[in-house]
PDB file of N, CA and C in Angstrom:
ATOM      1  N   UNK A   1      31.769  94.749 258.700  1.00  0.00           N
ATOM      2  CA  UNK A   1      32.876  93.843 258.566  1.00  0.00           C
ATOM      3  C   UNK A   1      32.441  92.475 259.086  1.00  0.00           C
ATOM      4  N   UNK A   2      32.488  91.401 257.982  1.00  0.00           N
ATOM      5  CA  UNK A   2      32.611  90.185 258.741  1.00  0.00           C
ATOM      6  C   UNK A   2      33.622  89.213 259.760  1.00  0.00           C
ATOM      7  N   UNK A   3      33.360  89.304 260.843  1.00  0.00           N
ATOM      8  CA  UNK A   3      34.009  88.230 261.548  1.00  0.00           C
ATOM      9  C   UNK A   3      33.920  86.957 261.180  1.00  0.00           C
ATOM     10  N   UNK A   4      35.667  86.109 261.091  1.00  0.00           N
ATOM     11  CA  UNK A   4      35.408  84.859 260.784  1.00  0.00           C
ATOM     12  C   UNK A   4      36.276  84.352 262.579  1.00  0.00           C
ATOM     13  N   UNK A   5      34.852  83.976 263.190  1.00  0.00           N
ATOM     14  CA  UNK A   5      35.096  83.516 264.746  1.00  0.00           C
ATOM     15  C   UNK A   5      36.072  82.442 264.662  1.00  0.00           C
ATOM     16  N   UNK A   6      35.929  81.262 264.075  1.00  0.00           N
ATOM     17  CA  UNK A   6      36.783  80.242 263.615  1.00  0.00           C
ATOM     18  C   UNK A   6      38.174  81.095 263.929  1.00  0.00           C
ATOM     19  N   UNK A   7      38.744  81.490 262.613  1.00  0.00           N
ATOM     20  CA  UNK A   7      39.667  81.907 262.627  1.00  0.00           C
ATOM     21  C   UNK A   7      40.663  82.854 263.986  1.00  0.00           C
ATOM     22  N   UNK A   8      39.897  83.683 264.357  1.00  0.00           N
ATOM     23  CA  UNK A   8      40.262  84.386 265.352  1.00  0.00           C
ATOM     24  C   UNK A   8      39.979  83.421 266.808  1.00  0.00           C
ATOM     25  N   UNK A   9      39.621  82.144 266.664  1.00  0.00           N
ATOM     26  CA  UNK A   9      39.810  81.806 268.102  1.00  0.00           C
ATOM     27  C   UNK A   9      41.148  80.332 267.999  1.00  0.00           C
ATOM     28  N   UNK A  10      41.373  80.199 266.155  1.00  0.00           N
ATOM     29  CA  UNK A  10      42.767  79.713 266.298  1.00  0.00           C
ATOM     30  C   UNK A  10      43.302  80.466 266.339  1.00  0.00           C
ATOM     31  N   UNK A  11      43.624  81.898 265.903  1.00  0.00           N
ATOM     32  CA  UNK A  11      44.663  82.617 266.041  1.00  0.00           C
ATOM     33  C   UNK A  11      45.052  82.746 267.205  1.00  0.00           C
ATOM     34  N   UNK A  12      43.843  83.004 268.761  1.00  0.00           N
ATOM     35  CA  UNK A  12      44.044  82.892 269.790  1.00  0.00           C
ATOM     36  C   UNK A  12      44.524  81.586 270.578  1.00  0.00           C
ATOM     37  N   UNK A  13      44.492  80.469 270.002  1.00  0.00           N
ATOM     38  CA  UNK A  13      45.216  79.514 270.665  1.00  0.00           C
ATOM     39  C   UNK A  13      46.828  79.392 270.473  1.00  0.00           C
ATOM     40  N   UNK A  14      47.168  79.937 269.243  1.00  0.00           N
ATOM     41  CA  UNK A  14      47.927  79.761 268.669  1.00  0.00           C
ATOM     42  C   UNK A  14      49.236  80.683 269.011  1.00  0.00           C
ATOM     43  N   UNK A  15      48.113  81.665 269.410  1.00  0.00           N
ATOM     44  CA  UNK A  15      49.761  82.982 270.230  1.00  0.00           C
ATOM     45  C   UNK A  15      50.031  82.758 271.334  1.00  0.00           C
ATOM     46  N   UNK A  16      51.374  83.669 271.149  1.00  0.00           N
ATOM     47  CA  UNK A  16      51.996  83.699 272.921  1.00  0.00           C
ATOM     48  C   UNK A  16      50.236  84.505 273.956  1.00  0.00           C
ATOM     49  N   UNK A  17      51.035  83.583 275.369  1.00  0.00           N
ATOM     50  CA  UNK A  17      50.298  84.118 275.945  1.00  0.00           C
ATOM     51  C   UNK A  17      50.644  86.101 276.335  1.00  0.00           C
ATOM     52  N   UNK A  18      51.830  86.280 275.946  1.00  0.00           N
ATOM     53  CA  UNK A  18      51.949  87.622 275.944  1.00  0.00           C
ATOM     54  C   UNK A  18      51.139  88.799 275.091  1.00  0.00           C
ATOM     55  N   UNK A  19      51.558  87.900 273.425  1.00  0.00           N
ATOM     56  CA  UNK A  19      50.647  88.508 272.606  1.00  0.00           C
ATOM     57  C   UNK A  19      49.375  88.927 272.929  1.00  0.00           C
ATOM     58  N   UNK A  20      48.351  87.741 273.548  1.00  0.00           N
ATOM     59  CA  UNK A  20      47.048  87.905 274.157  1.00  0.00           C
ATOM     60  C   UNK A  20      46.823  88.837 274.890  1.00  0.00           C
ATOM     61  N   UNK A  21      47.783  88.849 275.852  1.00  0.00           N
ATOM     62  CA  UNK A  21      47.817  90.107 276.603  1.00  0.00           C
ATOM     63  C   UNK A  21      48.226  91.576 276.582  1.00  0.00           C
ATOM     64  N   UNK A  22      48.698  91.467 275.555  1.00  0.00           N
ATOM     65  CA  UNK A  22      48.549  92.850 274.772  1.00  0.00           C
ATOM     66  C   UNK A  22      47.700  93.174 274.286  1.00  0.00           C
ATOM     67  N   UNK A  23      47.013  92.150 273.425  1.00  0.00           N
ATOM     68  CA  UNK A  23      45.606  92.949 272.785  1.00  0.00           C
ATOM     69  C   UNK A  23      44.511  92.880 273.941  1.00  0.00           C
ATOM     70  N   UNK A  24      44.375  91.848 274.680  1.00  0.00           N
ATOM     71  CA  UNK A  24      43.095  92.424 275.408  1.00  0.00           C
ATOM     72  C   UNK A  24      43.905  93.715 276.068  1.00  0.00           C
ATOM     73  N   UNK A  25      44.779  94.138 276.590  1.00  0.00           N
ATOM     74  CA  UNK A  25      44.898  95.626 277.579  1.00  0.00           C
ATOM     75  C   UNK A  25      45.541  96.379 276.114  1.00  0.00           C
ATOM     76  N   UNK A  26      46.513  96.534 275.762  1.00  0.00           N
ATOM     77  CA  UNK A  26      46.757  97.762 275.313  1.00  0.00           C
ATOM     78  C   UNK A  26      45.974  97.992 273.476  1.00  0.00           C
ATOM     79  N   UNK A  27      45.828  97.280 272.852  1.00  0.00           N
ATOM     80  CA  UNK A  27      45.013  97.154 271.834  1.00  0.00           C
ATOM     81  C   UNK A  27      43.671  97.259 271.732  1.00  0.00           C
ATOM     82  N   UNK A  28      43.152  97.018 273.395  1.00  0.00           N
ATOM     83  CA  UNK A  28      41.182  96.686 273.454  1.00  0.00           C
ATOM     84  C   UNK A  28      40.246  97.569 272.685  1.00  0.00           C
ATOM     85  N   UNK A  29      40.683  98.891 272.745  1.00  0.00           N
ATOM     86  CA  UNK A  29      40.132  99.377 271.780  1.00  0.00           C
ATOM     87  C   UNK A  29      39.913  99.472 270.308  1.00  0.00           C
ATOM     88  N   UNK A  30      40.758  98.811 269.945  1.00  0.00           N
ATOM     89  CA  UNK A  30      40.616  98.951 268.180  1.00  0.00           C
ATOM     90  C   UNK A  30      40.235  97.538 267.902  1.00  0.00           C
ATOM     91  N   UNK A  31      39.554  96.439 269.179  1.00  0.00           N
ATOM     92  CA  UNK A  31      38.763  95.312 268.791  1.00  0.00           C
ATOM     93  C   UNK A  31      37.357  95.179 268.634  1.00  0.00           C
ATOM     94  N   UNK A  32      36.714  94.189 268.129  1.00  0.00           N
ATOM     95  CA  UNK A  32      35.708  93.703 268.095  1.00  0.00           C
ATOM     96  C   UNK A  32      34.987  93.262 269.481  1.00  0.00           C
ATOM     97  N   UNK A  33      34.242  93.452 269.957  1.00  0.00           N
ATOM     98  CA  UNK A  33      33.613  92.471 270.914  1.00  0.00           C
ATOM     99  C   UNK A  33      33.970  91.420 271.321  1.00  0.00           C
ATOM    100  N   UNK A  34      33.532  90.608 270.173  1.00  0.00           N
ATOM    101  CA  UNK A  34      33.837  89.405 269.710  1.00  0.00           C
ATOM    102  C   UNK A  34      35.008  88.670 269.872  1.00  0.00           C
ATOM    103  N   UNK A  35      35.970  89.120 269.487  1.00  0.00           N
ATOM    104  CA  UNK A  35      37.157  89.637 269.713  1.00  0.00           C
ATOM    105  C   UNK A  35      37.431  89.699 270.670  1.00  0.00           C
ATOM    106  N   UNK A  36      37.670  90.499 271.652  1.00  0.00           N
ATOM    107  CA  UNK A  36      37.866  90.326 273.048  1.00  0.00           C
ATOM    108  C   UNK A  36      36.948  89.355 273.724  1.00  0.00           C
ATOM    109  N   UNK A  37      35.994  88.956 273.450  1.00  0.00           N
ATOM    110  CA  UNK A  37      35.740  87.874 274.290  1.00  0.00           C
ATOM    111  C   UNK A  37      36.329  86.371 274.139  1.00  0.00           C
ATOM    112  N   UNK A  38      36.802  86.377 272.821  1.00  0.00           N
ATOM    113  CA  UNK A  38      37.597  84.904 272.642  1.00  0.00           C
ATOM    114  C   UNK A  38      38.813  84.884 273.541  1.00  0.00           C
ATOM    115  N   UNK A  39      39.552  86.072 273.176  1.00  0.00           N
ATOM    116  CA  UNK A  39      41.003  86.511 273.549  1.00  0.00           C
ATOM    117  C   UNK A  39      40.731  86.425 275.334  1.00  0.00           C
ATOM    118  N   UNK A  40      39.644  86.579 276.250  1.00  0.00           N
ATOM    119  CA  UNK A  40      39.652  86.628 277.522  1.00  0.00           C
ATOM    120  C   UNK A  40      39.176  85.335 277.912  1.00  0.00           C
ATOM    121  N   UNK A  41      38.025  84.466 276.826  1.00  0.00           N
ATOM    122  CA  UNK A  41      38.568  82.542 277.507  1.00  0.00           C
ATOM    123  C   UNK A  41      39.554  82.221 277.187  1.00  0.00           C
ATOM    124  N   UNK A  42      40.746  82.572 275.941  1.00  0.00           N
ATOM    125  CA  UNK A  42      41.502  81.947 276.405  1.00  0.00           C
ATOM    126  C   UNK A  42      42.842  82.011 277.074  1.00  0.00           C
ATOM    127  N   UNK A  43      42.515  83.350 277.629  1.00  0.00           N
ATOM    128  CA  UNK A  43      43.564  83.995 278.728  1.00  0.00           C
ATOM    129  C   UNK A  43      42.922  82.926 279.712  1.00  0.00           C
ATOM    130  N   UNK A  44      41.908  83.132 280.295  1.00  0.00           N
ATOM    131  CA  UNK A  44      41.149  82.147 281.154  1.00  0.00           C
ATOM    132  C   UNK A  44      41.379  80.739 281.249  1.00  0.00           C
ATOM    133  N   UNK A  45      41.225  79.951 279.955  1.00  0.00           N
ATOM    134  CA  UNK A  45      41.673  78.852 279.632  1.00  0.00           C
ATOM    135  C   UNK A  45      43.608  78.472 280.200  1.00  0.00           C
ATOM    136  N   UNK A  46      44.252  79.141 280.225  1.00  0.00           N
ATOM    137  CA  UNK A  46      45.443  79.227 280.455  1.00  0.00           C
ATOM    138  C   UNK A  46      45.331  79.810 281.844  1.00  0.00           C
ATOM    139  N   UNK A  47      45.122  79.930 282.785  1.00  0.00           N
ATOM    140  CA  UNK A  47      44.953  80.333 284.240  1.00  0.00           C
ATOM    141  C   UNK A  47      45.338  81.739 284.093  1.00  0.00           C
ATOM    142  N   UNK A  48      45.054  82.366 283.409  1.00  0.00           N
ATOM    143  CA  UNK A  48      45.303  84.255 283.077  1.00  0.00           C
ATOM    144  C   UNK A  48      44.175  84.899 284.336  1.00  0.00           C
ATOM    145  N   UNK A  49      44.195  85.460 285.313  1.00  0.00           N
ATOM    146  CA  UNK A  49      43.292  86.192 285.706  1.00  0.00           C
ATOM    147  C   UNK A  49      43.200  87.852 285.848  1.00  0.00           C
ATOM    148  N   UNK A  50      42.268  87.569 286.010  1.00  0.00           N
ATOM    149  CA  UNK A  50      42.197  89.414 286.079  1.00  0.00           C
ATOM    150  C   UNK A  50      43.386  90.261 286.571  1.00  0.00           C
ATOM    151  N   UNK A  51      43.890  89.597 287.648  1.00  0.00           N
ATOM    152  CA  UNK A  51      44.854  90.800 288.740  1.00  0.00           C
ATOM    153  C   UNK A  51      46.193  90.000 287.278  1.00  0.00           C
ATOM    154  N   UNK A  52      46.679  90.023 286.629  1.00  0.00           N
ATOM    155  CA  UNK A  52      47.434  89.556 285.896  1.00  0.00           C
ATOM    156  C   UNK A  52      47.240  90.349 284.606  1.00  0.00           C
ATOM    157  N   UNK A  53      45.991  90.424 284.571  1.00  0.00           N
ATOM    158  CA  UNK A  53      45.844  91.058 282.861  1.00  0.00           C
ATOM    159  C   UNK A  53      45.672  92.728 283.704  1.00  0.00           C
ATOM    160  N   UNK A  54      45.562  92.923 284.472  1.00  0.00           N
ATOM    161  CA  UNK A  54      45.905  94.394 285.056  1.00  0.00           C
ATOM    162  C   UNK A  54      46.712  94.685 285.261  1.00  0.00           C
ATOM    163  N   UNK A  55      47.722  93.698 285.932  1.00  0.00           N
ATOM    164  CA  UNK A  55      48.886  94.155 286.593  1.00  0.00           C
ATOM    165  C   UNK A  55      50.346  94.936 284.810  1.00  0.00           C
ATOM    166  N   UNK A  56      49.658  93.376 283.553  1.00  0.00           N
ATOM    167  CA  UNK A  56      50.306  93.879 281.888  1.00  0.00           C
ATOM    168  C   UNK A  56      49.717  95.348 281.881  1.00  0.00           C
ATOM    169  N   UNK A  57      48.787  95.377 282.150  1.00  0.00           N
ATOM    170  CA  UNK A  57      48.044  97.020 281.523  1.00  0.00           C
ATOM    171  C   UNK A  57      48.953  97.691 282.089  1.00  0.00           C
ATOM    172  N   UNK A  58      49.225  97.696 283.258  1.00  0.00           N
ATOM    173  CA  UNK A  58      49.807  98.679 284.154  1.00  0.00           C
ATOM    174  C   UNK A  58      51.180  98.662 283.342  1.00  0.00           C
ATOM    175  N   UNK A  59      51.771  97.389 283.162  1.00  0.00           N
ATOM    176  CA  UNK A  59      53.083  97.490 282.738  1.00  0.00           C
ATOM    177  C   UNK A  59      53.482  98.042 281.343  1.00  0.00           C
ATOM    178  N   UNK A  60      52.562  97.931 280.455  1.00  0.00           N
ATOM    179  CA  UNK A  60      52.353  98.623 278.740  1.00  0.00           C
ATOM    180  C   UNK A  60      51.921 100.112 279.483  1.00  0.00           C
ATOM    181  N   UNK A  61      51.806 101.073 280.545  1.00  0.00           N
ATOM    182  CA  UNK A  61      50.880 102.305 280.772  1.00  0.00           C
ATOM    183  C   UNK A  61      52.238 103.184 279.532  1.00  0.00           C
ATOM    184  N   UNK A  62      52.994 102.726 279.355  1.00  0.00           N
ATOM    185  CA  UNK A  62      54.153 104.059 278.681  1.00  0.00           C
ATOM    186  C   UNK A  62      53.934 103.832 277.414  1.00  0.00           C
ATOM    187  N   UNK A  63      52.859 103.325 277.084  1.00  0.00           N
ATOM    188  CA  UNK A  63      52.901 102.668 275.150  1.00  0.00           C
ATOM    189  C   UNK A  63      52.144 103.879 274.474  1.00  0.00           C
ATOM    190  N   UNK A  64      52.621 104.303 273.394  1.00  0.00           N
ATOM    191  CA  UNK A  64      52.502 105.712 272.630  1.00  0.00           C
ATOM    192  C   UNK A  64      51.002 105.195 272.164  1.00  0.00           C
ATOM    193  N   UNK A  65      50.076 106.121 271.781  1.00  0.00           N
ATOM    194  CA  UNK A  65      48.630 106.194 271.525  1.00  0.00           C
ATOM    195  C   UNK A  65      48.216 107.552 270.345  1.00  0.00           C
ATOM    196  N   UNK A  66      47.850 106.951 269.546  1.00  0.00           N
ATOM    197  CA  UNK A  66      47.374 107.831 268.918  1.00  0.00           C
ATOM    198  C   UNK A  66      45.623 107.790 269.088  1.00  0.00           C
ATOM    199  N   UNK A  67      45.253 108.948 269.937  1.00  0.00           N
ATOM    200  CA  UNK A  67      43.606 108.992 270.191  1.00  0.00           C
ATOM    201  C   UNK A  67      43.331 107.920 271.066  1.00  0.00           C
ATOM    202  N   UNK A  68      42.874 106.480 271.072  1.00  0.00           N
ATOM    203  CA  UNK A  68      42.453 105.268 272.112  1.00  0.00           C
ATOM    204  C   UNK A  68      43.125 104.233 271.403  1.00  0.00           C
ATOM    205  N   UNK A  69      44.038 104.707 270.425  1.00  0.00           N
ATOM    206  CA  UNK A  69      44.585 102.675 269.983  1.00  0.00           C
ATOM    207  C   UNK A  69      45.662 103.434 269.853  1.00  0.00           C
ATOM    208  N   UNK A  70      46.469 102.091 270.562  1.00  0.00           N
ATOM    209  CA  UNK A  70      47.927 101.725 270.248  1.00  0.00           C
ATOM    210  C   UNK A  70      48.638 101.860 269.402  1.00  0.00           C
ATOM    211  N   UNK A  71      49.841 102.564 269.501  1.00  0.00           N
ATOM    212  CA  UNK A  71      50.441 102.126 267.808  1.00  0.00           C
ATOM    213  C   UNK A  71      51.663 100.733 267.958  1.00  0.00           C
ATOM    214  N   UNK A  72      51.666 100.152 267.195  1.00  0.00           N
ATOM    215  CA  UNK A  72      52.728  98.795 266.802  1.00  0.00           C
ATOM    216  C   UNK A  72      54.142  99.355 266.534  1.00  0.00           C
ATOM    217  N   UNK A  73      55.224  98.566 267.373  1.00  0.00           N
ATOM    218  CA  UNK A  73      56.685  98.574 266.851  1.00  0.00           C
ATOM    219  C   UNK A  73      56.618  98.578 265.227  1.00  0.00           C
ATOM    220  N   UNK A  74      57.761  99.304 264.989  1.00  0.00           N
ATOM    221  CA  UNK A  74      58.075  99.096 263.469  1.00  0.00           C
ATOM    222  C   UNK A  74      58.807  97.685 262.601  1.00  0.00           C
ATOM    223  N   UNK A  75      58.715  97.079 263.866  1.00  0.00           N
ATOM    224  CA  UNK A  75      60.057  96.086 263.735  1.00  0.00           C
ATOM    225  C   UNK A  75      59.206  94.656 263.912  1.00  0.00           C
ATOM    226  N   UNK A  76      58.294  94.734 264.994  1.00  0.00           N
ATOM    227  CA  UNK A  76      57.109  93.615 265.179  1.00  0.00           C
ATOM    228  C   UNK A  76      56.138  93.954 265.803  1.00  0.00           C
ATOM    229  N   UNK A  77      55.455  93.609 266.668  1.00  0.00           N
ATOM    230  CA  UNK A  77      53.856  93.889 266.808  1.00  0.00           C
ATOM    231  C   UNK A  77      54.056  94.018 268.521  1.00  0.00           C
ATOM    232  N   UNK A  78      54.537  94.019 269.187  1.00  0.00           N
ATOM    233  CA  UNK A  78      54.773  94.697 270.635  1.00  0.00           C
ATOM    234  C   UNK A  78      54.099  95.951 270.622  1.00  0.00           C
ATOM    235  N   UNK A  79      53.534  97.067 271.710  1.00  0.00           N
ATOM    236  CA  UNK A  79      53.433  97.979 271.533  1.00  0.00           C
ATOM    237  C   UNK A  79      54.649  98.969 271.859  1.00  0.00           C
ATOM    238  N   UNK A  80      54.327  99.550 270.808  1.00  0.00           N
ATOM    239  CA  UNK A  80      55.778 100.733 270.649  1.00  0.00           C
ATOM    240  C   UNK A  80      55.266 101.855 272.164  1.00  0.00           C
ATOM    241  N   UNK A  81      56.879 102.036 272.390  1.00  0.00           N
ATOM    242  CA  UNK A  81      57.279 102.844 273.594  1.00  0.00           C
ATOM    243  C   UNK A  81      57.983 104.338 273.153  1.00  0.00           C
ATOM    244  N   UNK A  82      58.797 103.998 272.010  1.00  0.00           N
ATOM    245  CA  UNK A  82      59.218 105.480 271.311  1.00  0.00           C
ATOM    246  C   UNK A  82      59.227 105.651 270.315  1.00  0.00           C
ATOM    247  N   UNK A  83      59.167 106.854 269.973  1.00  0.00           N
ATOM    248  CA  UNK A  83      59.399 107.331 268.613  1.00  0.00           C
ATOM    249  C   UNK A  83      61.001 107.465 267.967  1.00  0.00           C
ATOM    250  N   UNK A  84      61.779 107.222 267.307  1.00  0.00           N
ATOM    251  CA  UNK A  84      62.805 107.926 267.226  1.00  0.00           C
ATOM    252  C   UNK A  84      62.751 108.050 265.228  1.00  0.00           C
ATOM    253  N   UNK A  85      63.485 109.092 264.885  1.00  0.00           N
ATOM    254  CA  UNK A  85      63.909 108.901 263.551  1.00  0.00           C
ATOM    255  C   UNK A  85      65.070 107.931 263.125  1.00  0.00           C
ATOM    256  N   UNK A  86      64.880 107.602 261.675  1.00  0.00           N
ATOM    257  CA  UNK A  86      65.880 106.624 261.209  1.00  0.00           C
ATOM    258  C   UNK A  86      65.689 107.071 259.476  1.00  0.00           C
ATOM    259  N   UNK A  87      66.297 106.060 259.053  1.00  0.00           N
ATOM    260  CA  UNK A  87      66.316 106.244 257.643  1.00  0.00           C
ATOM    261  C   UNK A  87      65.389 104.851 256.742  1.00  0.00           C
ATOM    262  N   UNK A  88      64.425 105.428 255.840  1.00  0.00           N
ATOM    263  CA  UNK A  88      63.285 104.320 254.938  1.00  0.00           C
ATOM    264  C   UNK A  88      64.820 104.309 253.926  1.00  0.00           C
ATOM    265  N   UNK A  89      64.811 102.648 254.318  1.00  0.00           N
ATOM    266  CA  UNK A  89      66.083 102.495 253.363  1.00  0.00           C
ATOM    267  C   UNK A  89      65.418 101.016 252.035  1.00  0.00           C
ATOM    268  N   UNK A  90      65.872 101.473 250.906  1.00  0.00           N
ATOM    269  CA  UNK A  90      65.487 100.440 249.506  1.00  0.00           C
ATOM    270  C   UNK A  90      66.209  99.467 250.021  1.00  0.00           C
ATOM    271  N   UNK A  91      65.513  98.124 249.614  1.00  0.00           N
ATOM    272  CA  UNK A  91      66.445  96.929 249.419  1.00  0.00           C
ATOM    273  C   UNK A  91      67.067  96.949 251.280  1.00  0.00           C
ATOM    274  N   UNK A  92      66.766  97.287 252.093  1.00  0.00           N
ATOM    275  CA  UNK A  92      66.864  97.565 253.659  1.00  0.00           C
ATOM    276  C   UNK A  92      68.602  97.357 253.552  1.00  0.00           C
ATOM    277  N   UNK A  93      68.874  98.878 252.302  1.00  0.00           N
ATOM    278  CA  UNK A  93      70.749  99.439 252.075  1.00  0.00           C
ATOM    279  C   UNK A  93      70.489 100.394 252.056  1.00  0.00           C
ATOM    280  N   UNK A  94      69.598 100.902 251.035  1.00  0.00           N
ATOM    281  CA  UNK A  94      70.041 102.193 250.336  1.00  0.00           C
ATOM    282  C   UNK A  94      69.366 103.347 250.838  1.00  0.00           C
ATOM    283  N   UNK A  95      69.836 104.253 251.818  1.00  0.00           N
ATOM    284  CA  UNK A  95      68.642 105.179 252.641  1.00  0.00           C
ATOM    285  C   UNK A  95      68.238 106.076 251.581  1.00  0.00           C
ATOM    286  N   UNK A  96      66.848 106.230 251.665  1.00  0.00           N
ATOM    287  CA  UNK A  96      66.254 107.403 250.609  1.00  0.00           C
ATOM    288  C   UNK A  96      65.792 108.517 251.265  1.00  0.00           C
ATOM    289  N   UNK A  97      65.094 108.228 252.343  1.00  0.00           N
ATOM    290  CA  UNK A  97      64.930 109.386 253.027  1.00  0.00           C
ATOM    291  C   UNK A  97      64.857 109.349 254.601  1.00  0.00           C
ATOM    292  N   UNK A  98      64.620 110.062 255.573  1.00  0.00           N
ATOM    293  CA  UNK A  98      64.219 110.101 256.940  1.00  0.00           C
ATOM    294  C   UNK A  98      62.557 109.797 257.229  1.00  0.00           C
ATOM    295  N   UNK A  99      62.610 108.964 258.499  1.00  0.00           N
ATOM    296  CA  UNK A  99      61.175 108.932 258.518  1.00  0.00           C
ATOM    297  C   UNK A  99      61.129 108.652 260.043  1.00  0.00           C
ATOM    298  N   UNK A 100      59.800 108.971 260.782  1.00  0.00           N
ATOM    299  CA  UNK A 100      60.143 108.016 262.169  1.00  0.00           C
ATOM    300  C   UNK A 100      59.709 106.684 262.201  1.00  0.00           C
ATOM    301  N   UNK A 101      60.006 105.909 263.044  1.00  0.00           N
ATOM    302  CA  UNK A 101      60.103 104.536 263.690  1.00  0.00           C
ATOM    303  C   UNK A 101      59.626 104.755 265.273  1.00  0.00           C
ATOM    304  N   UNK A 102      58.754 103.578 264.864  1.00  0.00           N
ATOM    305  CA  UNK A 102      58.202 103.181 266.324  1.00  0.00           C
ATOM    306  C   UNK A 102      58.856 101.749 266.770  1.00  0.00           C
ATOM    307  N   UNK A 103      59.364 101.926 267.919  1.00  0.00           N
ATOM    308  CA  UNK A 103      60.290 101.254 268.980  1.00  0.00           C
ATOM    309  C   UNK A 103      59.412 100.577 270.364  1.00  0.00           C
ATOM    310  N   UNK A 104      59.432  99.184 270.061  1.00  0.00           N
ATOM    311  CA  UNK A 104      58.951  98.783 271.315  1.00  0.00           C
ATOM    312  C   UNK A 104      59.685  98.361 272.310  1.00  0.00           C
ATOM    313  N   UNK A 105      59.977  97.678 273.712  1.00  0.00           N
ATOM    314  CA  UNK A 105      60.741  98.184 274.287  1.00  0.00           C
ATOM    315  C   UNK A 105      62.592  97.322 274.367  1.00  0.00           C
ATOM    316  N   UNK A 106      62.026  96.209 273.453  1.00  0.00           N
ATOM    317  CA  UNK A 106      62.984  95.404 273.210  1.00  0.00           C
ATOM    318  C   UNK A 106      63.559  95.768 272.048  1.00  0.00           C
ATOM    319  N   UNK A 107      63.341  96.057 271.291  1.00  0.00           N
ATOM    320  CA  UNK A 107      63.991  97.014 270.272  1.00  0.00           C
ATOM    321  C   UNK A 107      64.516  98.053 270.431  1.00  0.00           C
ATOM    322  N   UNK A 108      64.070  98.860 271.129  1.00  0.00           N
ATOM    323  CA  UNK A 108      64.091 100.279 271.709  1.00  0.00           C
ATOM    324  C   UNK A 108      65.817  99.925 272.165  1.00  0.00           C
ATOM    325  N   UNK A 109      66.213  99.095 273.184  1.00  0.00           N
ATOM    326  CA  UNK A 109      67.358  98.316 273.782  1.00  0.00           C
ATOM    327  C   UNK A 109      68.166  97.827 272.382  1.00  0.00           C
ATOM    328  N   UNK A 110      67.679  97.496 271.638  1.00  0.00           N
ATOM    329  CA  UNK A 110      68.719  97.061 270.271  1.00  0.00           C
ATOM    330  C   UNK A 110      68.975  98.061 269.712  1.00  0.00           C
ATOM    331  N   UNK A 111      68.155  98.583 269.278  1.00  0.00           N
ATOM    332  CA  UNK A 111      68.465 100.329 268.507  1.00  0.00           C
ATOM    333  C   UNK A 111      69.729 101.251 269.290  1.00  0.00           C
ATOM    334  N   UNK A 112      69.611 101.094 270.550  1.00  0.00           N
ATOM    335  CA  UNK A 112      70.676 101.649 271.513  1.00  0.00           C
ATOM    336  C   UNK A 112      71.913 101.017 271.390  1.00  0.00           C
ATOM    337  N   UNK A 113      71.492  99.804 271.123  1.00  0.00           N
ATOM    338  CA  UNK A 113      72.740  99.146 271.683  1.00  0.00           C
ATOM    339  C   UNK A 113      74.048  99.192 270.300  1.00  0.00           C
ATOM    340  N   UNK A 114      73.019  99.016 269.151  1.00  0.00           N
ATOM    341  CA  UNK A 114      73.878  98.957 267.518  1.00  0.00           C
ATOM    342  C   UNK A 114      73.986 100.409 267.248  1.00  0.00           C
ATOM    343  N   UNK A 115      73.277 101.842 268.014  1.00  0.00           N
ATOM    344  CA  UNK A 115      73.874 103.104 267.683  1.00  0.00           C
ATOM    345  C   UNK A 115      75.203 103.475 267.634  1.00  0.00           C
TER     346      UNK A 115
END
């Protein structure tokens, strides 16, 4: 696979500093090298230090894993915290069938709250 470095070190300027910190701790595995080393200058670049990007790890420790990578909310790119079922609905009306959904933890709180 080619890396385009360019690209991935605007993408890294360009996100929350939260985002960043999700992929270097709970995502690190399903990156590139490369990849994590942009994503940790510019945690760095932004006064991010270590006891900070440990202390997120610690705080993502409840994020569902399939094997060593993360799985993603269904809703946005947070790491998902639960599983629950819902309905794969057409035209996001018409339910066709059951399926599960992954819930990250701010969603997880909306899903509750509109049940």
């Amino acid at each position: 696979m080619n890396l385009n470095l360019e690209r991935i070190r605007k993408n890294a300027r360009d996100s929350s500093t939260e985002d960043l910190l999700d992929r270097i701790t709970v995502y690190r595995a399903g990156m590139e090298a490369a990849a994590i080393e942009i994503i940790e200058t510019e945690l760095d670049r932004r006064g991010i230090g270590e006891a900070e990007i440990r202390r997120h790890g610690e705080s993502r420790s409840g994020t569902i894993k399939v094997g060593a990578v993360a799985r993603r909310c269904s809703i946005c790119d947070r790491p998902a915290v639960v599983r629950a079922w819902g309905w794969h609905r057409l035209w996001g009306r018409l339910p066709l069938f059951p399926r599960r959904f992954m819930y990250c933890e701010v969603h997880r709180r909306e899903r509750a709250i509109s049940s």
